[in-house]
Protein backbone atom coordinates (compact mmCIF):
# COMPACT_ATOMS: atom_id res chain seq x y z
CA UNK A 1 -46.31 -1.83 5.16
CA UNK A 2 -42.90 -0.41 6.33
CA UNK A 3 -39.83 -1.11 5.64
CA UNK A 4 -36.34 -0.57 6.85
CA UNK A 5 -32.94 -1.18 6.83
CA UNK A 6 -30.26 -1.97 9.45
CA UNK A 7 -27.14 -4.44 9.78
CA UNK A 8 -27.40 -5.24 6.03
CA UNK A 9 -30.86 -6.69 7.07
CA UNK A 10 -34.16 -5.45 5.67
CA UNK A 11 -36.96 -5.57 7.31
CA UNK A 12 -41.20 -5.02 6.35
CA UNK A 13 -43.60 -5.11 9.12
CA UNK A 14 -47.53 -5.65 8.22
CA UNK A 15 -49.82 -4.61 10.53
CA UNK A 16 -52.61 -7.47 10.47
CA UNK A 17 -56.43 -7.24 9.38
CA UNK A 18 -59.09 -7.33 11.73
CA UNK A 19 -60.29 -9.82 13.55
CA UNK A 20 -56.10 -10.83 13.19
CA UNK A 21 -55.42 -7.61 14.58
CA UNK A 22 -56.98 -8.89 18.18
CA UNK A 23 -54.15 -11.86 18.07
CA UNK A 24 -51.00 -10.68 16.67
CA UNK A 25 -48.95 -7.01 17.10
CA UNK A 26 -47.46 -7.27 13.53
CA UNK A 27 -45.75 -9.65 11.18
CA UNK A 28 -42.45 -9.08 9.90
CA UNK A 29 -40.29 -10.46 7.14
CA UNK A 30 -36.36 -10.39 7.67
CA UNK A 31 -33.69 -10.76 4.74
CA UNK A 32 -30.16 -9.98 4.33
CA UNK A 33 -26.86 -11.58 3.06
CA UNK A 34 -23.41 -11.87 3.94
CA UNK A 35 -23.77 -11.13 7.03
CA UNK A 36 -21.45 -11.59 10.14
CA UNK A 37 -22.99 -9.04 13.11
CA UNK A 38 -25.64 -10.35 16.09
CA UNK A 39 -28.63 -8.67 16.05
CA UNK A 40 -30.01 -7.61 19.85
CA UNK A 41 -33.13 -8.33 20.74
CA UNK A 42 -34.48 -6.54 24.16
CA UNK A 43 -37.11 -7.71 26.54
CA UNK A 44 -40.59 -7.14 25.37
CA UNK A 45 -44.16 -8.36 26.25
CA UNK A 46 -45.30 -10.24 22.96
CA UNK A 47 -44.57 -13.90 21.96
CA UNK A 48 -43.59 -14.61 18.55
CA UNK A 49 -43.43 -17.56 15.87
CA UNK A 50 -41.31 -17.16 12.60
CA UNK A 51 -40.41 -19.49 9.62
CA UNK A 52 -37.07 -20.02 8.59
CA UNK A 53 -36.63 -19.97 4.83
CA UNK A 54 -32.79 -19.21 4.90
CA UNK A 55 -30.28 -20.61 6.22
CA UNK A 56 -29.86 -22.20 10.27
CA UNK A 57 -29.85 -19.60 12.48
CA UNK A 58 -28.23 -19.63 16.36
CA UNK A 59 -28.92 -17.21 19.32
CA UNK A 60 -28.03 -16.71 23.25
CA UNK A 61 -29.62 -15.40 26.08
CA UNK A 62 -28.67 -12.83 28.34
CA UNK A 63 -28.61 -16.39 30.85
CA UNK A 64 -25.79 -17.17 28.43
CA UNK A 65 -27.84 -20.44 27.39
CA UNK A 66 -28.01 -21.06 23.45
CA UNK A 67 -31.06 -21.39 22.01
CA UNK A 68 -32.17 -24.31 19.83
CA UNK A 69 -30.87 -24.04 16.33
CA UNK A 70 -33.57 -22.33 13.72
CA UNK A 71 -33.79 -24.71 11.30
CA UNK A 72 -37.43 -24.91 10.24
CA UNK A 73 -39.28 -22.61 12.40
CA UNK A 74 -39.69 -21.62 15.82
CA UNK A 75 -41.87 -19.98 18.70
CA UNK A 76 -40.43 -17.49 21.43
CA UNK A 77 -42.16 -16.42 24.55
CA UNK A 78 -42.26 -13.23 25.86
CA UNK A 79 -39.01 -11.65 27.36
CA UNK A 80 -37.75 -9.79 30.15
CA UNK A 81 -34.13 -9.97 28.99
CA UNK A 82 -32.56 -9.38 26.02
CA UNK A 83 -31.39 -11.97 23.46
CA UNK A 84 -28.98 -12.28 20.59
CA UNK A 85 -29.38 -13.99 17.74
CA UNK A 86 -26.62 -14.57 14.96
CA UNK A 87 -27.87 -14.72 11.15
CA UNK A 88 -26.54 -16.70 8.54
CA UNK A 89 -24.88 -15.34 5.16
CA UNK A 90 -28.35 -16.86 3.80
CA UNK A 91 -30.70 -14.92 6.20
CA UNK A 92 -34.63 -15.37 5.60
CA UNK A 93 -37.18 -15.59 8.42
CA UNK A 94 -40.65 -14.64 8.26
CA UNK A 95 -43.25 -14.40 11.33
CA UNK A 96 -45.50 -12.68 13.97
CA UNK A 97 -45.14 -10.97 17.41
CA UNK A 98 -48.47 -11.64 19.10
CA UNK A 99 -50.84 -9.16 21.22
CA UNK A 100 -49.76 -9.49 25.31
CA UNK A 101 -52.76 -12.10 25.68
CA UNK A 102 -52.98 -13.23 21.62
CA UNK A 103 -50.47 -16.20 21.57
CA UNK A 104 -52.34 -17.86 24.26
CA UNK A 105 -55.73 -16.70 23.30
CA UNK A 106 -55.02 -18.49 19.67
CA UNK A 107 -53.10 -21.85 20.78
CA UNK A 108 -54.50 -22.30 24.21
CA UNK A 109 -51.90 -22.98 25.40
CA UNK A 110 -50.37 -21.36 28.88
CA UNK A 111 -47.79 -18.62 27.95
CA UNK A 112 -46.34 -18.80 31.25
CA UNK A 113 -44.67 -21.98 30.14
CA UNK A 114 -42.86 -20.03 27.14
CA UNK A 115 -41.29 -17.36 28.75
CA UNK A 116 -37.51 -16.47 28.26
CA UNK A 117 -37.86 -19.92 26.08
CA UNK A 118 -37.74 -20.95 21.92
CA UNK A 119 -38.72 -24.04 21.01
CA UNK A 120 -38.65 -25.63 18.00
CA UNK A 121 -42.36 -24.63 16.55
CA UNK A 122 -42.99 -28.14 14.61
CA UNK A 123 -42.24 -29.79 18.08
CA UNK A 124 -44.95 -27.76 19.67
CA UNK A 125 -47.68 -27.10 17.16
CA UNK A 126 -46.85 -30.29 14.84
CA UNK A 127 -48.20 -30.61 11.35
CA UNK A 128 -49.58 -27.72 10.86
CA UNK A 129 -46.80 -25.31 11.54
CA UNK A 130 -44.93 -27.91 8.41
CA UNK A 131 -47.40 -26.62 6.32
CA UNK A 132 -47.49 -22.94 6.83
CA UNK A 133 -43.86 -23.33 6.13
CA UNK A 134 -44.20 -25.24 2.77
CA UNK A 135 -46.99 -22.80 1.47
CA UNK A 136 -44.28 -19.99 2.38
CA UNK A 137 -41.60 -21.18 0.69
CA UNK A 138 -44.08 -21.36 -2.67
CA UNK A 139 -45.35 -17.77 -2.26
CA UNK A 140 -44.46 -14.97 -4.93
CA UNK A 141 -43.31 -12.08 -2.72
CA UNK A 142 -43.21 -10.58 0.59
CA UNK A 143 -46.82 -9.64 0.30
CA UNK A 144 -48.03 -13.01 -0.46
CA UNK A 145 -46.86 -14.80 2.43
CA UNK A 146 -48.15 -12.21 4.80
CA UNK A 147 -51.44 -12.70 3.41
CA UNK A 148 -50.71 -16.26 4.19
CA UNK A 149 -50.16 -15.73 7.38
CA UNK A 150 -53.16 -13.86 8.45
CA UNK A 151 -55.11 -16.53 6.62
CA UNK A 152 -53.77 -19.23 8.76
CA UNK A 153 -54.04 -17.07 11.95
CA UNK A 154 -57.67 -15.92 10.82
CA UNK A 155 -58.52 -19.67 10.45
CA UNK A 156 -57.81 -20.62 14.22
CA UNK A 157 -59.86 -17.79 15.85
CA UNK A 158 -63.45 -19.12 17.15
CA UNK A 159 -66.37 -16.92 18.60
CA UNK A 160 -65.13 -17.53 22.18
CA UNK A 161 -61.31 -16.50 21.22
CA UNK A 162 -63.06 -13.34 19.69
CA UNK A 163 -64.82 -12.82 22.94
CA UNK A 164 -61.86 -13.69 25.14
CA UNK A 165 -59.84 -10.71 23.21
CA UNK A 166 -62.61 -8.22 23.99
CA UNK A 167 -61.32 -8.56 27.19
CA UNK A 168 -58.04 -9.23 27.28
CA UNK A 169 -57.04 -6.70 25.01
CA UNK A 170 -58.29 -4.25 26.78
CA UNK A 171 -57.04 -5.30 30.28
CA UNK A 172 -53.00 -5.10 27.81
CA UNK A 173 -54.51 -1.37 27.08
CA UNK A 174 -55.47 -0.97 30.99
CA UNK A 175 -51.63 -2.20 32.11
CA UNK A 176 -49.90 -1.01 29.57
CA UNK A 177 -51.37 2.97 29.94
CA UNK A 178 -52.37 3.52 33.74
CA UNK A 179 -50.39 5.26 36.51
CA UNK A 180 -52.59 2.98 39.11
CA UNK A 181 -51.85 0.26 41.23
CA UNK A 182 -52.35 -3.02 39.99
CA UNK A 183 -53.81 -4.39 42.52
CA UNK A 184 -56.94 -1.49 42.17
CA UNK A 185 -57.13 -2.26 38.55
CA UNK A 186 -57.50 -6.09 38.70
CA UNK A 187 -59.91 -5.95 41.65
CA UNK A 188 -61.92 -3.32 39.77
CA UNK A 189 -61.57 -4.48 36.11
CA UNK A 190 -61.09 -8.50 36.04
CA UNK A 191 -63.70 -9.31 38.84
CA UNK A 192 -61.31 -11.69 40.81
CA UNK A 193 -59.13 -11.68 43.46
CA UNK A 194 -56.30 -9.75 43.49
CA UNK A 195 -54.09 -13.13 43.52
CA UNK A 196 -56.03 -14.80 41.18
CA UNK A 197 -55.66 -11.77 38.99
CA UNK A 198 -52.23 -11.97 38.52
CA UNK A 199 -52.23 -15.81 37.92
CA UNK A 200 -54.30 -15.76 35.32
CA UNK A 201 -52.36 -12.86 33.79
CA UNK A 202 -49.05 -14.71 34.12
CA UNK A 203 -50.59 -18.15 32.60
CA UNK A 204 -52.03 -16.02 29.91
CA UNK A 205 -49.16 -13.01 28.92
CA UNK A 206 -46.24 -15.29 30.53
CA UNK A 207 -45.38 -12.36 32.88
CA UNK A 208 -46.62 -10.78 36.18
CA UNK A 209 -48.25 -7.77 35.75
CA UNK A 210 -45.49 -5.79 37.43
CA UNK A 211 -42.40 -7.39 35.20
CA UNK A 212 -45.20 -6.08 32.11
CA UNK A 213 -45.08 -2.68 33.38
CA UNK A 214 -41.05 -2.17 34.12
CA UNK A 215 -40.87 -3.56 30.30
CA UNK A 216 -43.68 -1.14 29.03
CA UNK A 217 -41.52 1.52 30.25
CA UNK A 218 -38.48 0.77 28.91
CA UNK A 219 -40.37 0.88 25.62
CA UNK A 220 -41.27 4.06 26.46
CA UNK A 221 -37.75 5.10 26.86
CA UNK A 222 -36.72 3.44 23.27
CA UNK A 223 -39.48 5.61 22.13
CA UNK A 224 -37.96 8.57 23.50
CA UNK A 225 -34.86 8.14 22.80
CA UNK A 226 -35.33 7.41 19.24
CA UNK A 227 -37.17 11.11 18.95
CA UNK A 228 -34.23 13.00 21.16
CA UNK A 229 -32.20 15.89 20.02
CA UNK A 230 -30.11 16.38 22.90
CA UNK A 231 -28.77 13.63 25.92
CA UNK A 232 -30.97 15.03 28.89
CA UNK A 233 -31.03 11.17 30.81
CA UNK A 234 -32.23 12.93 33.92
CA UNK A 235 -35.82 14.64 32.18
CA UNK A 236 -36.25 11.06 30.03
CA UNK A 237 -35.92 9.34 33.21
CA UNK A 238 -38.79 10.98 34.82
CA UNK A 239 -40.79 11.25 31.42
CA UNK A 240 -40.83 7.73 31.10
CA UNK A 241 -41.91 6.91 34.66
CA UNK A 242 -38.62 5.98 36.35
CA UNK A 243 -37.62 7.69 39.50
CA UNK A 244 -34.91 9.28 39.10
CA UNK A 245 -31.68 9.06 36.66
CA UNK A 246 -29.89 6.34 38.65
CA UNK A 247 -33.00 4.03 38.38
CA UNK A 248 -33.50 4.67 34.65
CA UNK A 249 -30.17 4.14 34.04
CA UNK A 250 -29.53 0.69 36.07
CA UNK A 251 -32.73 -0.56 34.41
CA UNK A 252 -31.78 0.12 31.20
CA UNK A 253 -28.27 -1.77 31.43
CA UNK A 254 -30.12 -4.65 32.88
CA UNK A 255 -33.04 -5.17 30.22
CA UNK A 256 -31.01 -4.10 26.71
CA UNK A 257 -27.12 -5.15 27.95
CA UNK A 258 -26.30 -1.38 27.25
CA UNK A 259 -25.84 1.88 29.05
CA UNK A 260 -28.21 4.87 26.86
CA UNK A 261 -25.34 6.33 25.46
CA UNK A 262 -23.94 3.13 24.03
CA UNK A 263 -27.09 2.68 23.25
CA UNK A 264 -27.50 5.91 21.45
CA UNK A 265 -23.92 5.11 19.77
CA UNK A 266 -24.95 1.48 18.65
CA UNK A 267 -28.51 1.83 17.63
CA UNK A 268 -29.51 -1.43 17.44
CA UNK A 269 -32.48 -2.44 14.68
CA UNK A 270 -35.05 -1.57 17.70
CA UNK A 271 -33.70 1.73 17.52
CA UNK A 272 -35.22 2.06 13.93
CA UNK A 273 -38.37 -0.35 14.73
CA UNK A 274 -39.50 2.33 17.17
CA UNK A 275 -38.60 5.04 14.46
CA UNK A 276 -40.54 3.42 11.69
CA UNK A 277 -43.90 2.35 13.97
CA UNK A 278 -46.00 5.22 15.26
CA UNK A 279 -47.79 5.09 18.60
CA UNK A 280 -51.34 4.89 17.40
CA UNK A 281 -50.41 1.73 15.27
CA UNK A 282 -50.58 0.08 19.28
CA UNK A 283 -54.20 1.14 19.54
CA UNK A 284 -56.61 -0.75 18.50
């Protein structure tokens, strides 16, 4: 488990058990008070659910829309823009970012139809999201409810969503870590067309393969810039795949809301989430 600190919020991420591990990234519990600052949350390529135990929390898109209150729970899609959400002086949320393919892979559900989206979870998923939430708010400790959690998760997977994640997982490993085209990897890895490829992967991540790479990257810049001792933009650029300086640099404004170097000066919690979890903790 790790644990950090930022905005007056703490925060301990779990990495799940196998078979869990095939499904979801991480869970995380979240828990601070008094608080009055947004927290920033940038694009990334894994859906999420949490719990609300605190207080009703609010957010906005980068679109400027607000999101559905928090009052119970809720469930996120993937994101290729950033979002803010605004805590309560009461702030308790507990949850799970899913694998690329995992939220769909679990719920069956297309992830396409999530994307850039939160909906209220007990609106979605019904009764059984209610009663996650109840056994929650009985557990004794952090620990506890993430053991919860895995057991619920653990209780939806059949044999064919263990077979689907064989494959899926790996084609997240093949996108997320080759330098070649997309349309050579589908054709050679998938079996299918190239176009049917990239539908299936944008009913099943709730991206195209393409908008999965560009945000891929930008993680890789987080990464890097969480590890540099000196402001070189023009060698991370390149490092981390972009073109040149310019192109890492417009990217960057567009997906987090910041230039580097506010970002740098800011630091928002991602800052130490990429700090606190190691590389090979994305390998499985």
């Amino acid at each position: 488990m790790f644990s950090f600190t930022h905005n007056h919020i703490g925060y301990r991420i779990k990495i799940p058990d196998y078979p869990a591990n095939l499904f979801v990234d991480h869970y995380v519990f979240m828990e601070g008070h008094g608080l009055q600052n947004a927290e920033r949350l940038f694009p990334n390529n894994k859906a999420e659910l949490f719990f609300n135990l605190g207080g009703r929390v609010s957010g906005k898109s980068n679109s400027h829309v607000d999101a559905p209150d928090i009052k119970h729970s809720i469930v996120s899609g993937v994101r290729d823009t950033f979002f803010d959400f605004f805590p309560p002086e009461d702030f308790r949320m507990i949850g799970m970012r899913f694998t690329l393919f995992g939220f769909h892979q679990i719920f069956k559900v297309p992830a396409i139809d999530f994307t850039n989206n939160n909906y209220a979870a007990e609106d979605v998923f019904g009764a059984q999201v209610r009663d996650v939430r109840e056994q929650l708010f009985g557990a004794h400790g952090c620990s506890e409810m993430f053991s919860m959690m895995q057991d619920w998760i653990i209780s939806l997977i059949t044999g064919d969503s263990l077979s689907e994640a064989a494959v899926w997982n790996k084609t997240e490993k093949i996108l997320s870590n080759s330098n070649l085209p997309v349309s050579e990897l589908l054709n050679s890895y998938l079996g299918y067309s190239h176009r049917h490829s990239i539908q299936l992967i944008r009913d099943q991540s709730g991206l195209s393969p393409k908008d999965i790479r560009k945000i891929v990257r930008l993680d890789g810049a987080l990464r890097r810039i969480s590890h540099m001792t000196t402001q070189n933009w023009s060698a991370l650029a390149l490092a981390s795949g972009y073109s040149d300086q310019s192109h890492f640099i417009r990217d960057f404004k567009s997906f987090t809301g910041y230039t580097p170097r506010e970002y740098v000066r800011i630091k928002p919690h991602e800052f130490f989430f990429h700090e606190m979890m190691p590389d090979q903790q994305l390998a499985r």
